[in-house]
N, C-alpha and C. Protein backbone atom coordinates (compact mmCIF):
# COMPACT_ATOMS: atom_id res chain seq x y z
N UNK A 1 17.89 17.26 -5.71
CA UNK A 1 16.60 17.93 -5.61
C UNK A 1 15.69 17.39 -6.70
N UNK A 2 14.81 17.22 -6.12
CA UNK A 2 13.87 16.56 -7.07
C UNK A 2 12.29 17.78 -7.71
N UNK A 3 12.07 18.01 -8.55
CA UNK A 3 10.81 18.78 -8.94
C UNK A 3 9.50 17.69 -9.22
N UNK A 4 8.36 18.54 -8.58
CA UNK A 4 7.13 17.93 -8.35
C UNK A 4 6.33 18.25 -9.81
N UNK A 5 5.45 17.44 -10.35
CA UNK A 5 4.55 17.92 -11.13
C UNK A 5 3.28 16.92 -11.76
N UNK A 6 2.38 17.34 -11.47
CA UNK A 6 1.04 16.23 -11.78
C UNK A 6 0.24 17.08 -12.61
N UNK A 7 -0.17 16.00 -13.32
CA UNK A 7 -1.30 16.25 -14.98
C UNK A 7 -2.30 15.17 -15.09
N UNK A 8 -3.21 15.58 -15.40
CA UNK A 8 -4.66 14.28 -15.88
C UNK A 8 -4.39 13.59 -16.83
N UNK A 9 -4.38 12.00 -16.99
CA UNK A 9 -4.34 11.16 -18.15
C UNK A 9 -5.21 11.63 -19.35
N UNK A 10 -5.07 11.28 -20.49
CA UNK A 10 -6.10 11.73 -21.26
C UNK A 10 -7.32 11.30 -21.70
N UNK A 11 -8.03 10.54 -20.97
CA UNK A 11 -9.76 10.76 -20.85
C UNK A 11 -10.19 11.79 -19.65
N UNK A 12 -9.19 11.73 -19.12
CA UNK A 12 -9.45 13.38 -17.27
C UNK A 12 -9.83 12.55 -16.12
N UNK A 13 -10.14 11.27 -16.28
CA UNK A 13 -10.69 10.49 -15.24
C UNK A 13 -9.85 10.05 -13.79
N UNK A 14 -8.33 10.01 -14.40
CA UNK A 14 -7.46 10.12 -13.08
C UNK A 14 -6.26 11.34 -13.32
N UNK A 15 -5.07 11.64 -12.41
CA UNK A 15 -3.94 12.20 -12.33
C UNK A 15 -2.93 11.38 -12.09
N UNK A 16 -1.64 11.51 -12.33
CA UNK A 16 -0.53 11.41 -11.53
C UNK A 16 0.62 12.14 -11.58
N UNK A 17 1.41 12.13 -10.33
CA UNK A 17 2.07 13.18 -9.83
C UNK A 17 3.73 12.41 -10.57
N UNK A 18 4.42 13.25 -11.08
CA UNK A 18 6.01 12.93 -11.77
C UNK A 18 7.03 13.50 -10.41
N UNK A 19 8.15 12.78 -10.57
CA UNK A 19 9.40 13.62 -10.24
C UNK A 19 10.44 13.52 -11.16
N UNK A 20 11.00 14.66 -11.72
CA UNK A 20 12.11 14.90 -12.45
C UNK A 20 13.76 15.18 -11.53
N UNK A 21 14.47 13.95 -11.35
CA UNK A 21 15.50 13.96 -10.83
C UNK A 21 16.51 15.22 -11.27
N UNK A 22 16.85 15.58 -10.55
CA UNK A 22 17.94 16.98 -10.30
C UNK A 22 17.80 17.92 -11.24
N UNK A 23 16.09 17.96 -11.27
CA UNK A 23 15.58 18.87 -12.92
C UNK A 23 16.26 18.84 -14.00
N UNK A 24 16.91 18.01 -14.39
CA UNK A 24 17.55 17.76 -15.63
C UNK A 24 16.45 17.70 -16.53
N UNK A 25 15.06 17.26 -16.48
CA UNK A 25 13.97 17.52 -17.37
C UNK A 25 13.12 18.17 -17.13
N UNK A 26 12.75 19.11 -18.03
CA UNK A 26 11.30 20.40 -17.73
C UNK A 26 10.04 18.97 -17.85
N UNK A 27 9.07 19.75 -17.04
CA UNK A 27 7.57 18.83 -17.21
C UNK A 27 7.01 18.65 -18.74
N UNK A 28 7.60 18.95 -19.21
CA UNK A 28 7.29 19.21 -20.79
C UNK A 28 7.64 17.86 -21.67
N UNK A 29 8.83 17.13 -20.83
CA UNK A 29 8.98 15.90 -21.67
C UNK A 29 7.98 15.21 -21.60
N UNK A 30 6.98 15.44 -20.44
CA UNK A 30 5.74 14.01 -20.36
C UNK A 30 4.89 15.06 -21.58
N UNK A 31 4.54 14.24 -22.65
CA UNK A 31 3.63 14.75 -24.10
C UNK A 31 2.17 14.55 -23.32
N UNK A 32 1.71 12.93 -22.90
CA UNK A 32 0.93 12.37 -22.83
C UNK A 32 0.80 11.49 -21.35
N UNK A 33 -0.16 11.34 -21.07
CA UNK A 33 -0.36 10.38 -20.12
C UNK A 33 -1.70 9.24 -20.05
N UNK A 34 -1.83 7.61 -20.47
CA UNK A 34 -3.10 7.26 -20.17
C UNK A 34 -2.65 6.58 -19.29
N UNK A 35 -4.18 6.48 -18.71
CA UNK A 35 -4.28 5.83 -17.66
C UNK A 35 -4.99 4.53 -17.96
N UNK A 36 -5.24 3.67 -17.43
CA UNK A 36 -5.70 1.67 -17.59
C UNK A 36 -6.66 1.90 -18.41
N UNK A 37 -7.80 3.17 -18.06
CA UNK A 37 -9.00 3.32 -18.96
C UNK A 37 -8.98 3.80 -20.17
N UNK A 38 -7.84 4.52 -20.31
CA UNK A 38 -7.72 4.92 -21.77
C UNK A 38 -6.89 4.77 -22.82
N UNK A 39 -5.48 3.49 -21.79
CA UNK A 39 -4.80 3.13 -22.41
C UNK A 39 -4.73 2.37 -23.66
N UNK A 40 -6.24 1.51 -23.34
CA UNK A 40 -5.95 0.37 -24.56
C UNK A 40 -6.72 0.72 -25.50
N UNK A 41 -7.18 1.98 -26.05
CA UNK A 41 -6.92 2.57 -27.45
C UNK A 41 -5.81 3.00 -28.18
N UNK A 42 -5.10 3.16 -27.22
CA UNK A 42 -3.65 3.21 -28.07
C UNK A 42 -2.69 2.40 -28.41
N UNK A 43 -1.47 2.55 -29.47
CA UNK A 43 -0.88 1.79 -29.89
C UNK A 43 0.58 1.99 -29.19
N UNK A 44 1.17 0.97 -28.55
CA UNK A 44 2.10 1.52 -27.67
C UNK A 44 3.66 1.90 -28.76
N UNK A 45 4.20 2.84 -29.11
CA UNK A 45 5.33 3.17 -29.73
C UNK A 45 6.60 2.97 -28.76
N UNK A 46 7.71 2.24 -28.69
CA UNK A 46 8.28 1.76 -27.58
C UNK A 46 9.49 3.26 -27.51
N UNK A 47 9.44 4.07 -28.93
CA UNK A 47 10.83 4.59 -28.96
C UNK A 47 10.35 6.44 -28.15
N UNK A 48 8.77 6.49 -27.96
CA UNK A 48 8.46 7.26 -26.91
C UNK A 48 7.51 6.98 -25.90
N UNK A 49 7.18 5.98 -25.51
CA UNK A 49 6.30 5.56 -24.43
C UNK A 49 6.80 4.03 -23.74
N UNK A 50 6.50 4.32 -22.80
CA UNK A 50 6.51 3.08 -21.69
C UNK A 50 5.28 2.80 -20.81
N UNK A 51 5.13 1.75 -20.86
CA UNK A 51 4.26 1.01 -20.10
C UNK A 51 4.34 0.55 -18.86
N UNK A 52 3.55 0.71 -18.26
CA UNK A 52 3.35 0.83 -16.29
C UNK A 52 2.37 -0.11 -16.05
N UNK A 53 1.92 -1.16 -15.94
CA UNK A 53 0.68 -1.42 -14.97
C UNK A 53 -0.54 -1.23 -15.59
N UNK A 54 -0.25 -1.19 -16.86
CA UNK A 54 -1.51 -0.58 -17.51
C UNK A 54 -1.55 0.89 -17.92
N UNK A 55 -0.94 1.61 -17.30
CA UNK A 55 -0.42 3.76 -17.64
C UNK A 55 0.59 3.34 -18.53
N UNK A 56 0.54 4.42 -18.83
CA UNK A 56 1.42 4.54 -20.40
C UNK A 56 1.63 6.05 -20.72
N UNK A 57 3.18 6.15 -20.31
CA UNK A 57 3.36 7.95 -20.50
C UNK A 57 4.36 7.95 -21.48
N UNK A 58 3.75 9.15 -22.45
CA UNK A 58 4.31 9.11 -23.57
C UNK A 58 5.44 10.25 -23.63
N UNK A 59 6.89 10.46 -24.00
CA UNK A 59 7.61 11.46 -23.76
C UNK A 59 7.35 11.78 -24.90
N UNK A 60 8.34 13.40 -25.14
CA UNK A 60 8.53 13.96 -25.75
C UNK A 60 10.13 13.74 -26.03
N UNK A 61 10.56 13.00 -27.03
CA UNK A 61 11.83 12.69 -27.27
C UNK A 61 13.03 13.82 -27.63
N UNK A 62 12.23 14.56 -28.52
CA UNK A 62 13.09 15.42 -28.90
C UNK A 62 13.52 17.05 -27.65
N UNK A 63 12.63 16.88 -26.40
CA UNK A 63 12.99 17.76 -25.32
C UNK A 63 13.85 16.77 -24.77
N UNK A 64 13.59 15.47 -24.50
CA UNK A 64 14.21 14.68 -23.87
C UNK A 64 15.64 14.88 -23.99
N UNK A 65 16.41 14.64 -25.37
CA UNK A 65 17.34 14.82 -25.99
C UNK A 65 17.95 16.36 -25.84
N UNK A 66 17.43 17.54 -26.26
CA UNK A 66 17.52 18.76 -25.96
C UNK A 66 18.49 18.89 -24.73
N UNK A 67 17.65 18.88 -23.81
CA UNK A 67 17.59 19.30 -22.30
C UNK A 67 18.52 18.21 -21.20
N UNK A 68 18.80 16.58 -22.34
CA UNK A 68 20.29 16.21 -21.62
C UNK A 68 21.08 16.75 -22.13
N UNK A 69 21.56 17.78 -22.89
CA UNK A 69 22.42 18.36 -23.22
C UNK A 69 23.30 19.07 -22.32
N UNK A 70 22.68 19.51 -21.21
CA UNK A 70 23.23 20.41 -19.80
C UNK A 70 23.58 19.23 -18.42
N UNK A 71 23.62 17.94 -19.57
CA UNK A 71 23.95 17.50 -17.89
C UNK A 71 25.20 16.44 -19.07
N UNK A 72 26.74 16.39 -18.21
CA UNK A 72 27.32 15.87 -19.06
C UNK A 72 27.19 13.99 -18.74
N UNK A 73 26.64 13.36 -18.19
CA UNK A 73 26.77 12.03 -17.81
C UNK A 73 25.69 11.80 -19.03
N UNK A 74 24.84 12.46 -19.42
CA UNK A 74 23.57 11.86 -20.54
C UNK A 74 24.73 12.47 -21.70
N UNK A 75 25.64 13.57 -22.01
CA UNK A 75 25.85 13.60 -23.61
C UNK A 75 25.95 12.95 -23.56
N UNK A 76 25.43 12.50 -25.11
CA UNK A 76 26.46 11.69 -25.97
C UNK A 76 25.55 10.46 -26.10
N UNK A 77 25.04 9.98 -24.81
CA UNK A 77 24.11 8.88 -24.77
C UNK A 77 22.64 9.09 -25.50
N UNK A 78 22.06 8.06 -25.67
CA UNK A 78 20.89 7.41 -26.15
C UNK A 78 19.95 7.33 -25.82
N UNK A 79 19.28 8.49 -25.13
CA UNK A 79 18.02 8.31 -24.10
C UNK A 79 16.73 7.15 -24.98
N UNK A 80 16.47 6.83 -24.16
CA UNK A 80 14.85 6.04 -24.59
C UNK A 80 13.79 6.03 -23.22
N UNK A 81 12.47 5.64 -23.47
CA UNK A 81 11.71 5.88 -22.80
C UNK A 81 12.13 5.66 -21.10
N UNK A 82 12.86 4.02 -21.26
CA UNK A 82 13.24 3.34 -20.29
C UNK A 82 14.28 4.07 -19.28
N UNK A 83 15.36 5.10 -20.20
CA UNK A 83 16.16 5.56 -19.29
C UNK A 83 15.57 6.58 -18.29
N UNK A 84 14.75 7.22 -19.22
CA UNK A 84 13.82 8.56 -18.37
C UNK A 84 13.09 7.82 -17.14
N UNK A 85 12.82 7.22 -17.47
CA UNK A 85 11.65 6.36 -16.29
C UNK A 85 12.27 5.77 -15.25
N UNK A 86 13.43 4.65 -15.43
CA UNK A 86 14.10 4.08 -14.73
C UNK A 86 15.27 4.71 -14.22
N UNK A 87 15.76 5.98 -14.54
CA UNK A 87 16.63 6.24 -13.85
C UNK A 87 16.19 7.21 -12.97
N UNK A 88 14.76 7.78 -13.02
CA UNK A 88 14.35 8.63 -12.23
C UNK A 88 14.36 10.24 -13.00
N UNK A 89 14.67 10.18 -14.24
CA UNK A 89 14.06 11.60 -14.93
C UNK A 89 13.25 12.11 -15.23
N UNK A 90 12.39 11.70 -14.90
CA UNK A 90 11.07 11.49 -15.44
C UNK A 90 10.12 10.07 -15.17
N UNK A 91 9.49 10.01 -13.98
CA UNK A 91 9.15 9.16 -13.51
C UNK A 91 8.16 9.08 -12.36
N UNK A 92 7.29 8.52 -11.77
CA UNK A 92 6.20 8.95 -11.19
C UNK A 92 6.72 9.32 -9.35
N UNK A 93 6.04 9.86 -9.17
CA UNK A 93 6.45 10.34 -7.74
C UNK A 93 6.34 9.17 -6.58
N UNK A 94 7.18 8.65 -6.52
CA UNK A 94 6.84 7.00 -5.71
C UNK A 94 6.90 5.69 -6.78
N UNK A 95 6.08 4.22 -5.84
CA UNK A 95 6.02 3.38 -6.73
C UNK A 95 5.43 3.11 -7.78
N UNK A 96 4.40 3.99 -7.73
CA UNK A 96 2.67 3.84 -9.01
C UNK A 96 2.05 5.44 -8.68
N UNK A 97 1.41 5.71 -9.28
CA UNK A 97 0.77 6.79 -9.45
C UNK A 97 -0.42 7.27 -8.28
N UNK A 98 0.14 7.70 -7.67
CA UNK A 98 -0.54 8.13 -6.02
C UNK A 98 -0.16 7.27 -5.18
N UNK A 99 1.19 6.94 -5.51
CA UNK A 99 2.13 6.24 -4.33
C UNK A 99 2.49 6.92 -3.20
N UNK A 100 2.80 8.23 -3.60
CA UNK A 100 3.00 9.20 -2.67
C UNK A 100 2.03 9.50 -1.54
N UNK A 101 0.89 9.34 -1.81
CA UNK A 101 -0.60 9.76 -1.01
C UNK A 101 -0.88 8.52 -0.72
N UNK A 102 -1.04 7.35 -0.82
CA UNK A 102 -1.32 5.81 -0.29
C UNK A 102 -0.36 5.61 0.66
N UNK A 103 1.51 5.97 0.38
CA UNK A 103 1.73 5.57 1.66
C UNK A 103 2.10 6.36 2.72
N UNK A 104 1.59 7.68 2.13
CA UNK A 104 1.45 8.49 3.82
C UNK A 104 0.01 8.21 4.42
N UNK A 105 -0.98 7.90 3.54
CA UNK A 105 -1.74 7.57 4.55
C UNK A 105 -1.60 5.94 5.37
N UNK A 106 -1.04 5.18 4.92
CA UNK A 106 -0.49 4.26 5.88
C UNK A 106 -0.22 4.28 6.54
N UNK A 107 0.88 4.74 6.24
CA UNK A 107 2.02 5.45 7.72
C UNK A 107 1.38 5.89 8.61
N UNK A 108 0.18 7.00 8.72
CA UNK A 108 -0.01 7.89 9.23
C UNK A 108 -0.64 6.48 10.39
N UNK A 109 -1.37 5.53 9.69
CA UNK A 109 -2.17 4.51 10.53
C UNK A 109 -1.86 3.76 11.51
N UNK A 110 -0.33 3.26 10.93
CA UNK A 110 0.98 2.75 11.86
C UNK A 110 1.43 3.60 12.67
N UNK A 111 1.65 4.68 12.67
CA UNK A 111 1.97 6.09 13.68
C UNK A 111 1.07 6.18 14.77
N UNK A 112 0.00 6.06 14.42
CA UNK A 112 -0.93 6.08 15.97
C UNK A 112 -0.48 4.87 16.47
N UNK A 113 0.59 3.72 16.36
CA UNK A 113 0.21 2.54 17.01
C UNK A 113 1.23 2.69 18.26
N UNK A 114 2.24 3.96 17.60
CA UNK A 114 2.95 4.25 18.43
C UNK A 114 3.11 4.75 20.12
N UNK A 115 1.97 5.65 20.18
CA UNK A 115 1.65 5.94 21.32
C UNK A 115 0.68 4.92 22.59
N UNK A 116 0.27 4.17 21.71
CA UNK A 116 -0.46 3.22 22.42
C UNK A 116 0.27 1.84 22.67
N UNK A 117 1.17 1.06 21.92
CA UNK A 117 1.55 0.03 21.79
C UNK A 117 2.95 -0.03 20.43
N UNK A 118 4.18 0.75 21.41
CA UNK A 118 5.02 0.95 21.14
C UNK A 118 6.40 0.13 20.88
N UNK A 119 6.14 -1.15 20.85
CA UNK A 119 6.43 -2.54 20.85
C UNK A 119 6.04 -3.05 19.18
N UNK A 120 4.61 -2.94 19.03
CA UNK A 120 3.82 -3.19 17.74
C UNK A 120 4.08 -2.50 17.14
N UNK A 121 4.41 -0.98 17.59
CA UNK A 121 4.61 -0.09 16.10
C UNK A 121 6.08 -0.74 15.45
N UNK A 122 7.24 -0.51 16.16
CA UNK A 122 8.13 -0.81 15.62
C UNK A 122 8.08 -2.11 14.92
N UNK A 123 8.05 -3.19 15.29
CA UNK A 123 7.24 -4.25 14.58
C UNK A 123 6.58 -3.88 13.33
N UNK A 124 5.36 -2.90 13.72
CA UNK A 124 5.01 -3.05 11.99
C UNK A 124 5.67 -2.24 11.14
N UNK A 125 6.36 -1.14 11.38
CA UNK A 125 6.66 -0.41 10.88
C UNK A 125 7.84 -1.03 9.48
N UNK A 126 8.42 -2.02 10.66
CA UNK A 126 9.47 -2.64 10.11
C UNK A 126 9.08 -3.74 9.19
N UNK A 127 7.46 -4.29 8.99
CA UNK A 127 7.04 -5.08 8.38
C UNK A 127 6.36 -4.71 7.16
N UNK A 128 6.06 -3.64 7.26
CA UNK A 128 4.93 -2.62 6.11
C UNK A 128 5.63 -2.53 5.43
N UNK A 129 6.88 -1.85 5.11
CA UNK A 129 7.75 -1.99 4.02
C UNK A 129 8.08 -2.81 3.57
N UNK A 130 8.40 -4.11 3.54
CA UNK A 130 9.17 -5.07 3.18
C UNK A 130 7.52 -5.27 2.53
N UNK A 131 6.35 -5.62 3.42
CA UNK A 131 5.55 -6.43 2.69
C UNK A 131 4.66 -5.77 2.03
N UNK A 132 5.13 -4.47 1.89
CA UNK A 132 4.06 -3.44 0.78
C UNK A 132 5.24 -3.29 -0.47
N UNK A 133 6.28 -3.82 -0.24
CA UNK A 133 7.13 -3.69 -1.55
C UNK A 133 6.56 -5.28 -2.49
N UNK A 134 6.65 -6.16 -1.58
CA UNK A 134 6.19 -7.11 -2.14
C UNK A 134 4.90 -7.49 -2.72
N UNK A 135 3.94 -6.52 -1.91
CA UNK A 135 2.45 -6.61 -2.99
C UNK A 135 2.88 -5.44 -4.02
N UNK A 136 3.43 -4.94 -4.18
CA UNK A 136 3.63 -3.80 -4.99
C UNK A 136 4.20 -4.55 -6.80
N UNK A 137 5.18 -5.24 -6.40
CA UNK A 137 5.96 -6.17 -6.98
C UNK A 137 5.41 -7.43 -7.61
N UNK A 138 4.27 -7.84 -6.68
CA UNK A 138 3.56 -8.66 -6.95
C UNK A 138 2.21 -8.44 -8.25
N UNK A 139 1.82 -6.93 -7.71
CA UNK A 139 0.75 -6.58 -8.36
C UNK A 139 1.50 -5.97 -10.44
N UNK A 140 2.71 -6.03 -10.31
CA UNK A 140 3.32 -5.39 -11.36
C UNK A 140 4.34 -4.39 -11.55
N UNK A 141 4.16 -3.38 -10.61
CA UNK A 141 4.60 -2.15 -10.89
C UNK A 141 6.36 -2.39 -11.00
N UNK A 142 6.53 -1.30 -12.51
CA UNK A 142 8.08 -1.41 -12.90
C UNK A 142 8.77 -1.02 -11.90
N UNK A 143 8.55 -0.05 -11.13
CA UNK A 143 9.78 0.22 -10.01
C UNK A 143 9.79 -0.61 -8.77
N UNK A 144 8.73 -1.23 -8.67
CA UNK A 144 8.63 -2.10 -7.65
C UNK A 144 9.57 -3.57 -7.98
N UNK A 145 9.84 -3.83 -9.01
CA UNK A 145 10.58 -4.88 -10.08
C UNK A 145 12.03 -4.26 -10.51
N UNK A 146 12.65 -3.03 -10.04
CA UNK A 146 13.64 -2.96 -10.55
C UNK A 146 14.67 -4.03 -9.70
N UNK A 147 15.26 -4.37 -11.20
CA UNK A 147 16.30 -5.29 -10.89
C UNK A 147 15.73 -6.78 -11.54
N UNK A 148 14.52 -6.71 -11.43
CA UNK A 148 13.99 -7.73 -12.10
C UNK A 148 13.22 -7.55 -13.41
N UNK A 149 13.20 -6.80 -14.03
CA UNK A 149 12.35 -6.00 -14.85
C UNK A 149 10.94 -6.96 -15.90
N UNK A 150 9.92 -6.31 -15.37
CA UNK A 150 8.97 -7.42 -16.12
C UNK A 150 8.28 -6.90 -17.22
């Protein structure tokens, strides 16, 4: 089970939406959030923030630490920004920040192709993914790169 939760970067100019894998983290570990526009006043600290594409969400280390306490696969271990993010503890809801809302409205576009030309949908359906992972991947984004990490 995954928990939903979205907050404004800190100039207010955009949002993005988190999921915290099997609530092992309260919304409380994200401290901070900038976004491209307000990122590059800051100084990136690697041992609580990670870098996205230009976003940059800053945890709260010491909840971080806290709150793996109740799950026994994290005692003992070493959280850092990277584990929260990349393993899905703390991490944006999808590939990038309104990933979630970009590709349902896709979908939704490919879905009408269905009733009309039901041949093409499957076709694209089966093509949109592969080649929206790859502009995704292309354009930067860390989860779009896992496995390759850039």
């Amino acid at each position: 089970m995954c928990m939903e939760y979205s907050m404004s970067c800190e100039c207010g100019s955009r949002r993005a939406s988190f999921n915290f894998r099997d609530e092992i983290m309260p919304p409380e570990v994200i401290s901070r959030l900038y976004c491209p526009d307000c990122s590059g006043e800051i100084n990136i600290d690697s041992s609580s923030m990670i870098a996205d594409n230009g976003w940059v969400i800053e945890y709260d280390m010491e909840i971080a630490e806290f709150a793996s306490l109740k799950t026994p696969r994290l005692a003992g271990t070493s959280l850092t920004p990277e584990t929260l993010f990349d393993e899905g503890l703390a991490t944006w809801r999808g590939i990038y920040p309104g990933d979630h809302i970009d590709s349902a409205l896709e979908r939704e576009e490919i879905v009408r192709m269905a009733k009309t030309d039901p041949k093409g949908y499957i076709e694209r359906i089966k093509s949109w993914g592969i080649e929206r992972m790859e502009r995704l991947r292309a354009e930067g984004w860390r989860k779009a790169n896992e496995g390759q990490r850039v």
